[in-house]
N, C-alpha and C. Protein backbone atom coordinates (compact mmCIF):
# COMPACT_ATOMS: atom_id res chain seq x y z
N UNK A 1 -17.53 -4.94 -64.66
CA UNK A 1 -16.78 -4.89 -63.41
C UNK A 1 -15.99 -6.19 -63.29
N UNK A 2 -14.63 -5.97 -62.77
CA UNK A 2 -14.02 -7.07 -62.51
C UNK A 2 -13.45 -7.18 -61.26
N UNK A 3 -12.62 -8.32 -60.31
CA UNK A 3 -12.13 -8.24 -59.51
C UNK A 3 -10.64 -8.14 -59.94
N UNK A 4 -10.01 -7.95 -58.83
CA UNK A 4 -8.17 -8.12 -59.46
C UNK A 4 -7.90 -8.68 -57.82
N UNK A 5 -7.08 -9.86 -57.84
CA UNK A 5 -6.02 -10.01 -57.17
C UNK A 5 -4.63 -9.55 -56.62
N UNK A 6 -5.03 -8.29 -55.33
CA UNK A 6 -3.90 -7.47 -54.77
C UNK A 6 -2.68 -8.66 -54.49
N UNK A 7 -1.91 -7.94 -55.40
CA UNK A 7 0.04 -8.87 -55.81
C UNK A 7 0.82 -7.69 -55.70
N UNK A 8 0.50 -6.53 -56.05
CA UNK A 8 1.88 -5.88 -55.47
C UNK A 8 1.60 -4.35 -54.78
N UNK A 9 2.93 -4.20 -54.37
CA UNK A 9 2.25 -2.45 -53.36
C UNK A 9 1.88 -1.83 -54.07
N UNK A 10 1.94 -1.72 -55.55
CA UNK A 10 1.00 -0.22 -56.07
C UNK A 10 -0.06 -0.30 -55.78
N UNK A 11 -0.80 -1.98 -55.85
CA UNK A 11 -2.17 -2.20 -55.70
C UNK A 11 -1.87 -2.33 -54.01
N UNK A 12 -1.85 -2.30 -52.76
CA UNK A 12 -1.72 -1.88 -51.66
C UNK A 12 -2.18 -0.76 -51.87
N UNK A 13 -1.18 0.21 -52.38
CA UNK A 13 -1.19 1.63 -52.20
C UNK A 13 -2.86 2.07 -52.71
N UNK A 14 -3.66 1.51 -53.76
CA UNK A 14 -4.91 1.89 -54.05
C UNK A 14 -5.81 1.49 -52.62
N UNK A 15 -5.58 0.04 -52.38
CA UNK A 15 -6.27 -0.49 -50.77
C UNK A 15 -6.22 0.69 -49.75
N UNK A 16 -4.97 1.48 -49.48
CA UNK A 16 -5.38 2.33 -49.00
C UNK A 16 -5.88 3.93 -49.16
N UNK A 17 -5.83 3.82 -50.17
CA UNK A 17 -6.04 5.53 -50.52
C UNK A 17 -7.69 5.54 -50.98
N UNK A 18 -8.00 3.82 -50.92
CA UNK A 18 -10.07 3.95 -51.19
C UNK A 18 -10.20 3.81 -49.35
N UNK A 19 -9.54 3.25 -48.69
CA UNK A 19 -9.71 3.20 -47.05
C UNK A 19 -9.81 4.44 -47.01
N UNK A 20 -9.06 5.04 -47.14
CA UNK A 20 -8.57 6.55 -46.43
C UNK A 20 -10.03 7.51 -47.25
N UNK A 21 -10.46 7.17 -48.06
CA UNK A 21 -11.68 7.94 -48.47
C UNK A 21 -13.04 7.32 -48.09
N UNK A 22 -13.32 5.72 -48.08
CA UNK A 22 -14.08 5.53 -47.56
C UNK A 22 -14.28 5.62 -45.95
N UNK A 23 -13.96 5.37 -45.02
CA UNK A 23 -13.82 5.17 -43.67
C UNK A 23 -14.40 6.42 -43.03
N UNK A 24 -14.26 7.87 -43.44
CA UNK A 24 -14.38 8.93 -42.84
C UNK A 24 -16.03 9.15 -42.64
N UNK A 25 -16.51 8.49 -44.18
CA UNK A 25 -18.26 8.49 -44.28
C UNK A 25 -18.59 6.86 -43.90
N UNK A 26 -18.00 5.72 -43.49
CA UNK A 26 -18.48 4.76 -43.16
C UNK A 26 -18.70 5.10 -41.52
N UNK A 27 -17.37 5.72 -40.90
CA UNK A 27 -17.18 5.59 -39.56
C UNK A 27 -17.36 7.20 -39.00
N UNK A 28 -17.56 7.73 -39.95
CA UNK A 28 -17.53 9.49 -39.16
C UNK A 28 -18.77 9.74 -37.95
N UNK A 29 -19.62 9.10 -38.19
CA UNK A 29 -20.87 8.95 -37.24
C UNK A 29 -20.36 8.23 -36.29
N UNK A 30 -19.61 7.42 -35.81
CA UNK A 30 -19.56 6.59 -35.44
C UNK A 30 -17.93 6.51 -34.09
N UNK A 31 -17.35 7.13 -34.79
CA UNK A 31 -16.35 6.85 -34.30
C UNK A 31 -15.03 8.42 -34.05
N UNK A 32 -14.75 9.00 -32.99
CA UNK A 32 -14.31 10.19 -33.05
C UNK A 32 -13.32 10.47 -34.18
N UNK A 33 -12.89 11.61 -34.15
CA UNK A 33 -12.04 11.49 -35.80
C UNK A 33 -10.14 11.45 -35.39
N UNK A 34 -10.45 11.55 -33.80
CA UNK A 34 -8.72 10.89 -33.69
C UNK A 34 -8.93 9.36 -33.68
N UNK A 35 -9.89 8.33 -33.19
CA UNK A 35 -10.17 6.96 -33.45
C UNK A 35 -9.49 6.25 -34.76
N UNK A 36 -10.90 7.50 -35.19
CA UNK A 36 -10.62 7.18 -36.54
C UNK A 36 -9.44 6.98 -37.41
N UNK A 37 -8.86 8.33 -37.55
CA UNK A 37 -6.90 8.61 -37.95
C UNK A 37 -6.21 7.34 -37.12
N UNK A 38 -6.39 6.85 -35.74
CA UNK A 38 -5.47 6.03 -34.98
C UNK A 38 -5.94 4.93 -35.88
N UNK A 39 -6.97 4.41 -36.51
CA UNK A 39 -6.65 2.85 -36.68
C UNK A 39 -7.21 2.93 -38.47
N UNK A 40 -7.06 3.84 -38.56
CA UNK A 40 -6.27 3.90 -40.32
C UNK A 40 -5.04 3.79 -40.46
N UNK A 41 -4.22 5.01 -39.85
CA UNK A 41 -2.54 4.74 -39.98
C UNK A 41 -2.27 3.30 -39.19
N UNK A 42 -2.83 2.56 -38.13
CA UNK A 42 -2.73 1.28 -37.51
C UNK A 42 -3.07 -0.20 -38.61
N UNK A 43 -4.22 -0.11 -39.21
CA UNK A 43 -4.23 -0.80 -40.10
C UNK A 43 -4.42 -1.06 -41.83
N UNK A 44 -4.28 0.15 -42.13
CA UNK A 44 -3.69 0.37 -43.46
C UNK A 44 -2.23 1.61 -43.98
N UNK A 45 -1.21 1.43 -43.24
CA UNK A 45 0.11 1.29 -43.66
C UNK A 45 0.15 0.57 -44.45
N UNK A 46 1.20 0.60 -45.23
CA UNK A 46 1.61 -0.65 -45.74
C UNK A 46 2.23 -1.91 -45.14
N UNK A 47 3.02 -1.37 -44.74
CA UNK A 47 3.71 -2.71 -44.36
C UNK A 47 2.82 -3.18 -43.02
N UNK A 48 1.78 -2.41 -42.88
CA UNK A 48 0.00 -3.52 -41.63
C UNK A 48 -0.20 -4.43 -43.09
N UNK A 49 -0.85 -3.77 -44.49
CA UNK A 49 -1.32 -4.15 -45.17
C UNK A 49 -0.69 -5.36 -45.75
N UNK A 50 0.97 -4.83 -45.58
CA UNK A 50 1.84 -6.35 -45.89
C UNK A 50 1.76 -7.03 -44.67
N UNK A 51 1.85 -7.46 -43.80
CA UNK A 51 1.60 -8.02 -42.95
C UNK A 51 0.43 -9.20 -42.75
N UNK A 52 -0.76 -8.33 -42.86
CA UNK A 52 -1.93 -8.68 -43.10
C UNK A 52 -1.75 -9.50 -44.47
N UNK A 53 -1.66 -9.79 -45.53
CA UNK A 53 -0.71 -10.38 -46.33
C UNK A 53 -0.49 -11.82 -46.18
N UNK A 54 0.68 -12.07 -45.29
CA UNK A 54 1.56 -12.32 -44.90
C UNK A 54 1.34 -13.58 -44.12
N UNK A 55 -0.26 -12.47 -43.55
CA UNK A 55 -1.02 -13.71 -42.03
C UNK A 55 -1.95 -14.38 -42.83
N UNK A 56 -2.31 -14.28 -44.11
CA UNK A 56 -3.19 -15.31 -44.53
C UNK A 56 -4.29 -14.46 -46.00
N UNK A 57 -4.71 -13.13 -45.18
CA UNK A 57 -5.41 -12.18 -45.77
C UNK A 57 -5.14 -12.20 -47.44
N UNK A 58 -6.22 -12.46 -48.30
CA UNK A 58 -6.33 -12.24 -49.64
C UNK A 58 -6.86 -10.75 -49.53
N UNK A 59 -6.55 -9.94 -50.53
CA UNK A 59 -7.08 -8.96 -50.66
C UNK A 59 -7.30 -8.53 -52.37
N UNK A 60 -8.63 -8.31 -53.07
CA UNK A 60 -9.16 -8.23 -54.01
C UNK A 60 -9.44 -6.49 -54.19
N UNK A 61 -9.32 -5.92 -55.37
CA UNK A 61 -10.65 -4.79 -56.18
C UNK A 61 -11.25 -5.12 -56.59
N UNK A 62 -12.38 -4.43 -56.81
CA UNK A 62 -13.52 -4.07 -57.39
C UNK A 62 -13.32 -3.17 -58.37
N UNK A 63 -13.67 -3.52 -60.23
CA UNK A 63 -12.62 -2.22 -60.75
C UNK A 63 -13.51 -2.54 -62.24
N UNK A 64 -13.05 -0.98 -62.98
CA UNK A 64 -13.96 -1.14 -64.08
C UNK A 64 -13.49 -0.07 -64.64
N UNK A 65 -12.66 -0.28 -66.03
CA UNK A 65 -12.23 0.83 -66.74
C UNK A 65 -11.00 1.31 -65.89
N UNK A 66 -10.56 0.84 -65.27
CA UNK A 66 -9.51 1.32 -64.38
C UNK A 66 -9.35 2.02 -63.54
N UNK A 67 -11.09 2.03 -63.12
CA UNK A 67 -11.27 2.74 -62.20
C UNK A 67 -11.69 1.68 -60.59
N UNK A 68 -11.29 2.26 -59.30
CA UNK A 68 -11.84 1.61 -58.50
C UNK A 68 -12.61 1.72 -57.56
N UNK A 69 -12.87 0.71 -56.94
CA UNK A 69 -14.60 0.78 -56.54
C UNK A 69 -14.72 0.38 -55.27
N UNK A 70 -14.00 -0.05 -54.58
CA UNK A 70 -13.94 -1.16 -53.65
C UNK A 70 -13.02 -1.80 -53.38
N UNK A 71 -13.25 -2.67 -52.08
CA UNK A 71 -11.85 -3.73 -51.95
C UNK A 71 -12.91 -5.00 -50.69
N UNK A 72 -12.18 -5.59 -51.16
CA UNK A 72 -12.19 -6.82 -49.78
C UNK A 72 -11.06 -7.64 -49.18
N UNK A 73 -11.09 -8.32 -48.15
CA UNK A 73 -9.65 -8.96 -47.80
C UNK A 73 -10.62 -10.09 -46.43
N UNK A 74 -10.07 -11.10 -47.30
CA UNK A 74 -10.10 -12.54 -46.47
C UNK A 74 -9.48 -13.49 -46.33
N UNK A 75 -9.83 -14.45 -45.70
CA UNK A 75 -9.03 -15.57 -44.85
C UNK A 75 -9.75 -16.80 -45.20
N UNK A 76 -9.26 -17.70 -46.17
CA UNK A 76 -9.91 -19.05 -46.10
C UNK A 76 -8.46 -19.63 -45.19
N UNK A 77 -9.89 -20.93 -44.42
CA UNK A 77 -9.63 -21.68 -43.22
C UNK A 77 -8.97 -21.35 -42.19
N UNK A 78 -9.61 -19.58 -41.60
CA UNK A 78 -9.68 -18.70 -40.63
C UNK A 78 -9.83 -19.65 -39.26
N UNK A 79 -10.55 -20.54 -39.47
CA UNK A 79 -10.71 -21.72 -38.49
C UNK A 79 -11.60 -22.80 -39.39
N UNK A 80 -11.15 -24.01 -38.76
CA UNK A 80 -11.69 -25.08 -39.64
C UNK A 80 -13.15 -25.08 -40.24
N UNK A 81 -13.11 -24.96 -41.44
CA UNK A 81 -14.20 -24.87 -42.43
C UNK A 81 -14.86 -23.37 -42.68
N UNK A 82 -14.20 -21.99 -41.91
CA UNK A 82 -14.54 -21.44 -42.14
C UNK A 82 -13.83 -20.17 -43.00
N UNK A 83 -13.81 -19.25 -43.59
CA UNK A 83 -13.40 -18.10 -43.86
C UNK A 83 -13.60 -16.95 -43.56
N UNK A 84 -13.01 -15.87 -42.96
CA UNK A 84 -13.49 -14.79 -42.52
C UNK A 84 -12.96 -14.02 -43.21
N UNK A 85 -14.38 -12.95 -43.76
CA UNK A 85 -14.34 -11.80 -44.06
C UNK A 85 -13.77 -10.37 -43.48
N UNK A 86 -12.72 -10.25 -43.22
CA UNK A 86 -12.03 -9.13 -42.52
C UNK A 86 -12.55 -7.74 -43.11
N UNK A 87 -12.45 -7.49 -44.34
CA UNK A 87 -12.45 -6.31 -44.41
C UNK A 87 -13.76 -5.96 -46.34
N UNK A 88 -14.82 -5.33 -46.30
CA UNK A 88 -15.18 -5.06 -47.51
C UNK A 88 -15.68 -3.71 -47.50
N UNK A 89 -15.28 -3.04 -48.70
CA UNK A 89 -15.54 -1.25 -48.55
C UNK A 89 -16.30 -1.26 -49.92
N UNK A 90 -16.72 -0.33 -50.10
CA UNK A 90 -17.10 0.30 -51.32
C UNK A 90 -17.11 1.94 -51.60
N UNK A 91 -16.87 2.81 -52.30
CA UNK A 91 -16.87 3.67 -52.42
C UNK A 91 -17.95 4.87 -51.72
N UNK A 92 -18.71 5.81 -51.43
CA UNK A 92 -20.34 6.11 -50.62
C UNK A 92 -20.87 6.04 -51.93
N UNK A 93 -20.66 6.78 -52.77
CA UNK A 93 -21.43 7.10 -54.36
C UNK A 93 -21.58 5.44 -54.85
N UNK A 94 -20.67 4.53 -54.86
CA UNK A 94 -21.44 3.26 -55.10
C UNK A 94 -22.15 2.02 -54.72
N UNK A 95 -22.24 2.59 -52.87
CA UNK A 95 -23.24 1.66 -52.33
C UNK A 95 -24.74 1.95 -52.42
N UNK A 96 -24.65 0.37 -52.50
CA UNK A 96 -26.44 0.36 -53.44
C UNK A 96 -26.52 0.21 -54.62
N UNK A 97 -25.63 0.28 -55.72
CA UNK A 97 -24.97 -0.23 -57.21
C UNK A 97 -24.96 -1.91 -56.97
N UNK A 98 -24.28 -2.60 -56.53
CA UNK A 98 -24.21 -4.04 -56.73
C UNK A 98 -22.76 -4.26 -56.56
N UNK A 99 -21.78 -3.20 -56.16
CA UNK A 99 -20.31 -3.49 -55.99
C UNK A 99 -20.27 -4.41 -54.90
N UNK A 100 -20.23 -3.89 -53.46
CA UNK A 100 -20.49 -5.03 -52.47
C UNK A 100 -20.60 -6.02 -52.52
N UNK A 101 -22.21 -6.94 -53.35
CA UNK A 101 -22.38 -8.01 -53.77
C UNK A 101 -21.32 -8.25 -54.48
N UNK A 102 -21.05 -7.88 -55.82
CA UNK A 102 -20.23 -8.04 -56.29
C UNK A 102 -18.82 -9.03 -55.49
N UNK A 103 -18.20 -8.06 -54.87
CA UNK A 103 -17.25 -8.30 -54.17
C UNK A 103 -17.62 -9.80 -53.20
N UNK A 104 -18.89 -9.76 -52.20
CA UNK A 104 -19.12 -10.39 -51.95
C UNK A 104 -19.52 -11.92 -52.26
N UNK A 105 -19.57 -12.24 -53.53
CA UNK A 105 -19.96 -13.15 -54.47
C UNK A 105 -18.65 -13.63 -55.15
N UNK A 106 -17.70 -13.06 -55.25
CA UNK A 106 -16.04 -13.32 -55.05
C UNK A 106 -15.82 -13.64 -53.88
N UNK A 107 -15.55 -13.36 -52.93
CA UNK A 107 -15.52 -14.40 -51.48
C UNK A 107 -16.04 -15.38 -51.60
N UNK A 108 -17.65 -15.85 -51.88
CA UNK A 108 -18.43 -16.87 -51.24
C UNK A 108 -18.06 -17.87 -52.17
N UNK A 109 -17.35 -17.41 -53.37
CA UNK A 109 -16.70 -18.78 -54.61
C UNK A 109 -15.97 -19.07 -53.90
N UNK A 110 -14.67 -18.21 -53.16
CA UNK A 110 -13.37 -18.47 -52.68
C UNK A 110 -14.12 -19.56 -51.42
N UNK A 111 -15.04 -19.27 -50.80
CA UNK A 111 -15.33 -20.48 -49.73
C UNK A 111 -15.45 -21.41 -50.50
N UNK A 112 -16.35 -21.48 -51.44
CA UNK A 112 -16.84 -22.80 -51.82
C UNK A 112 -16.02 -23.58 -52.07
N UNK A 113 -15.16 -23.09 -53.04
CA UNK A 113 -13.36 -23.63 -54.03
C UNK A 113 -12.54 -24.29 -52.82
N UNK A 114 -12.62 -23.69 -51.77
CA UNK A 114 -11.77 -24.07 -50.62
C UNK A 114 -12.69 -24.92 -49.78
N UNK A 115 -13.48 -25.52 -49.87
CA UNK A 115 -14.42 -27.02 -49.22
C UNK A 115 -14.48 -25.90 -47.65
N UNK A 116 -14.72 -24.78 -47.45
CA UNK A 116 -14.65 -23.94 -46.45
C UNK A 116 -16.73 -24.35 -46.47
N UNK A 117 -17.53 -24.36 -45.34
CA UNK A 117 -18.56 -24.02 -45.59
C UNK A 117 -19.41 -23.10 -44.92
N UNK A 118 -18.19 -22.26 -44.14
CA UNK A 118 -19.12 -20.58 -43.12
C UNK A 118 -18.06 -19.56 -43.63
N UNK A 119 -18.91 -18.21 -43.62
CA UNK A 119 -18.35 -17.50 -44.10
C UNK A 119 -18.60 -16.13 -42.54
N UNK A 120 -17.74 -15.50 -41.75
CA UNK A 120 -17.69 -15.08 -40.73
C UNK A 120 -16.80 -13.98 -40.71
N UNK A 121 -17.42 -12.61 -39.95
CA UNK A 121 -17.29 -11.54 -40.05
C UNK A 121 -17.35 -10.47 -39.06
N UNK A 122 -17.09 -9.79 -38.44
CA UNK A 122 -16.93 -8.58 -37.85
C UNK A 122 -17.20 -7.41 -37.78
N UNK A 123 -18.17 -7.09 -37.27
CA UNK A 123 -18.61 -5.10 -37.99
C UNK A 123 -19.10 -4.29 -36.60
N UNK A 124 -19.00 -3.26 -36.63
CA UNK A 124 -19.61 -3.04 -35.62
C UNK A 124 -20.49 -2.58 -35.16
N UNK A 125 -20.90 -2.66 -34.21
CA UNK A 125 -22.66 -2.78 -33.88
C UNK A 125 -23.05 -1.76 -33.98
N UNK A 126 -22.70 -0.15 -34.55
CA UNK A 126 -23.41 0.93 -34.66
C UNK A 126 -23.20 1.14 -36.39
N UNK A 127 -22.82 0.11 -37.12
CA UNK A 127 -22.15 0.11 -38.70
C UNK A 127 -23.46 -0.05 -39.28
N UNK A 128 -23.87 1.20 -40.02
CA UNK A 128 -25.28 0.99 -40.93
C UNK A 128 -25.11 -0.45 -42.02
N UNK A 129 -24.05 -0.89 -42.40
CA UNK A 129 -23.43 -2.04 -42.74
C UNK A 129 -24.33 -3.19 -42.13
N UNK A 130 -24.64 -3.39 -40.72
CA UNK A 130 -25.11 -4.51 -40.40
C UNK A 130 -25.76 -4.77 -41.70
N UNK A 131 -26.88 -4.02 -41.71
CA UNK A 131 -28.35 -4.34 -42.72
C UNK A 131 -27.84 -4.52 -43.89
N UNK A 132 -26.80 -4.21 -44.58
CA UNK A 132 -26.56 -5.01 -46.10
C UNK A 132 -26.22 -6.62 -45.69
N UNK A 133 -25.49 -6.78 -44.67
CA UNK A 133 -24.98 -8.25 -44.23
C UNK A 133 -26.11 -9.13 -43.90
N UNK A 134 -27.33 -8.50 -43.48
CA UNK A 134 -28.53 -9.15 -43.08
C UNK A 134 -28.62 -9.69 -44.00
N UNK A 135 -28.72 -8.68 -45.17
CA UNK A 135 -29.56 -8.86 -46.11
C UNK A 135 -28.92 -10.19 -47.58
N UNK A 136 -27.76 -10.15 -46.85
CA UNK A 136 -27.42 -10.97 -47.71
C UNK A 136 -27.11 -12.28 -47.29
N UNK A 137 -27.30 -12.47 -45.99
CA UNK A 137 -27.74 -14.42 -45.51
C UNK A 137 -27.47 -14.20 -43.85
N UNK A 138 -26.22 -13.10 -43.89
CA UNK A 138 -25.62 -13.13 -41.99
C UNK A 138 -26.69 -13.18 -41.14
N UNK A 139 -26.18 -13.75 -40.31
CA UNK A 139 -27.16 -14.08 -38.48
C UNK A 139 -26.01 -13.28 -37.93
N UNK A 140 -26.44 -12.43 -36.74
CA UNK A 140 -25.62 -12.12 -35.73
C UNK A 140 -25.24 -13.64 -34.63
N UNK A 141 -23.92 -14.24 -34.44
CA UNK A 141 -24.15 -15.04 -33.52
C UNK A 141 -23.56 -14.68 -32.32
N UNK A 142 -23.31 -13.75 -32.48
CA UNK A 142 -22.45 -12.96 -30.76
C UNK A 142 -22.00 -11.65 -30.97
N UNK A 143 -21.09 -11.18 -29.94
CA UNK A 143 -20.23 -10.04 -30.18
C UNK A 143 -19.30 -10.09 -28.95
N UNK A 144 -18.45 -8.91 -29.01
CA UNK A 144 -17.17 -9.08 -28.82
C UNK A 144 -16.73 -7.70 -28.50
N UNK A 145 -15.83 -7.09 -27.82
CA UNK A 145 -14.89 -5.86 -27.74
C UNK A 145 -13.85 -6.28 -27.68
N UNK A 146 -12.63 -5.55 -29.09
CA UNK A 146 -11.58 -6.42 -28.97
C UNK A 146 -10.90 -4.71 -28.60
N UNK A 147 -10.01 -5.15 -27.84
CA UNK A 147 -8.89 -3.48 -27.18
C UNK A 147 -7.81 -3.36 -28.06
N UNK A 148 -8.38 -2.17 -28.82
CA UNK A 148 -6.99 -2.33 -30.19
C UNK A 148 -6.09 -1.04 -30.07
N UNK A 149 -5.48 -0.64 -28.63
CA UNK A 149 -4.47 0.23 -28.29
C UNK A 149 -5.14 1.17 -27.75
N UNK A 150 -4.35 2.67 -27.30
CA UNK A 150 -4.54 3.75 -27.19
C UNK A 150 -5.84 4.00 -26.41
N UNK A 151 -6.48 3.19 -25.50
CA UNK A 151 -7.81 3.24 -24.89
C UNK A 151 -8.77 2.81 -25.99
N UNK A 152 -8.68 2.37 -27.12
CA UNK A 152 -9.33 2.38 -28.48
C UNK A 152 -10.42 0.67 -28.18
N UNK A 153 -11.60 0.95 -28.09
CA UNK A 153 -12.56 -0.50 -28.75
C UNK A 153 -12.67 -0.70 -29.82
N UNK A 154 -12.95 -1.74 -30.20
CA UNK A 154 -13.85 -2.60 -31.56
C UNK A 154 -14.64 -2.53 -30.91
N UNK A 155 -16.07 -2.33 -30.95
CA UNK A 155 -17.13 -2.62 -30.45
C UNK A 155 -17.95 -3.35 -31.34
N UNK A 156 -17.93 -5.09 -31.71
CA UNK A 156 -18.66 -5.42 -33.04
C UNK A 156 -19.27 -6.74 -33.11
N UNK A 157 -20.33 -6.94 -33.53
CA UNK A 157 -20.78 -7.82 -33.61
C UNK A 157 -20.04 -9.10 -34.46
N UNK A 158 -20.32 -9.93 -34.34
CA UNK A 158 -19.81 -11.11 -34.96
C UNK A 158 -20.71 -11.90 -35.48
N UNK A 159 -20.76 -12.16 -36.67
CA UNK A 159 -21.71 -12.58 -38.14
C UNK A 159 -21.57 -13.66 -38.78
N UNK A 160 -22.54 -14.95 -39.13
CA UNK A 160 -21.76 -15.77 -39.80
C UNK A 160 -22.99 -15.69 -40.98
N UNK A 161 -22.77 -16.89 -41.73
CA UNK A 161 -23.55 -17.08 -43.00
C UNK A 161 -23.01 -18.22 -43.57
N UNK A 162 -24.09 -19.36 -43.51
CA UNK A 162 -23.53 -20.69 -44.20
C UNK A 162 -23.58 -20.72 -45.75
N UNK A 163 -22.76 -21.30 -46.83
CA UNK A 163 -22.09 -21.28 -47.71
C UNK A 163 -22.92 -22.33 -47.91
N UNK A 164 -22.88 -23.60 -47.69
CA UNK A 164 -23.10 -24.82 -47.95
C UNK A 164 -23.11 -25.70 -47.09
């Protein structure tokens, strides 16, 4: 397995077409299925995805044989010393494989490399997700509802995890 560094829209265009397949079984419990459709086409368009880009956001695969697996997208020095983890997916068939980590273990270099030493995150509080984040150093240190249009919540906890 390797990572790749998202550089151009074809690789966009994969960022969203693993969104658009993962999200339905991350968030289908969770979240109604017009929600849902509203803040897929809201934040994986492309030109959100360029954007996002644009504002700071690295965005990586997860990939093997040319096949893909995953994605993540972060922010070193999101605020001083820290990096935030915006966004990490994995396929349903490969969580619980080691992709995640994977992915996740590519971020926590990118903190280190960048003298960054918290690594801080967003999910939301009904996301079976918490418990992999537990499990891999996060404290819950608050939460938050952020109003992202259309009557639409974030309803999500907010996560950190020291680096160093």
């Amino acid at each position: 397995m390797i990572i790749t560094e998202v550089t151009s829209q074809n690789q966009l265009e994969i960022v969203k077409s693993l969104a658009y397949i993962i999200w339905p079984d991350a968030y289908g419990a969770i979240l109604s299925e017009t929600q849902l459709e509203y803040m897929l086409d809201k934040i994986y368009a492309i030109p959100a995805l360029e954007q996002q880009q644009q504002n700071g956001q690295q965005f990586v695969l997860a990939e093997e044989d040319g096949v893909y697996y995953g994605f993540a997208s972060f922010q070193v020095n999101y605020k001083e010393g820290k990096t935030k983890l915006h966004k990490i997916y994995v396929l349903p068939q490969t969580q619980g494989k080691g992709v995640g980590r994977f992915l996740l273990n590519y971020v926590e270099a990118a903190v280190d490399q960048n003298n960054n030493s918290t690594l801080l995150l967003n999910v939301n509080r009904f996301n079976k997700a918490i418990d992999f984040y537990k499990k891999q150093g996060f404290e819950v240190i608050g939460e938050e509802d952020i109003d992202i249009g259309e009557g639409y919540l974030m309803e999500d906890y907010i996560m950190e995890k020291k680096i160093k």
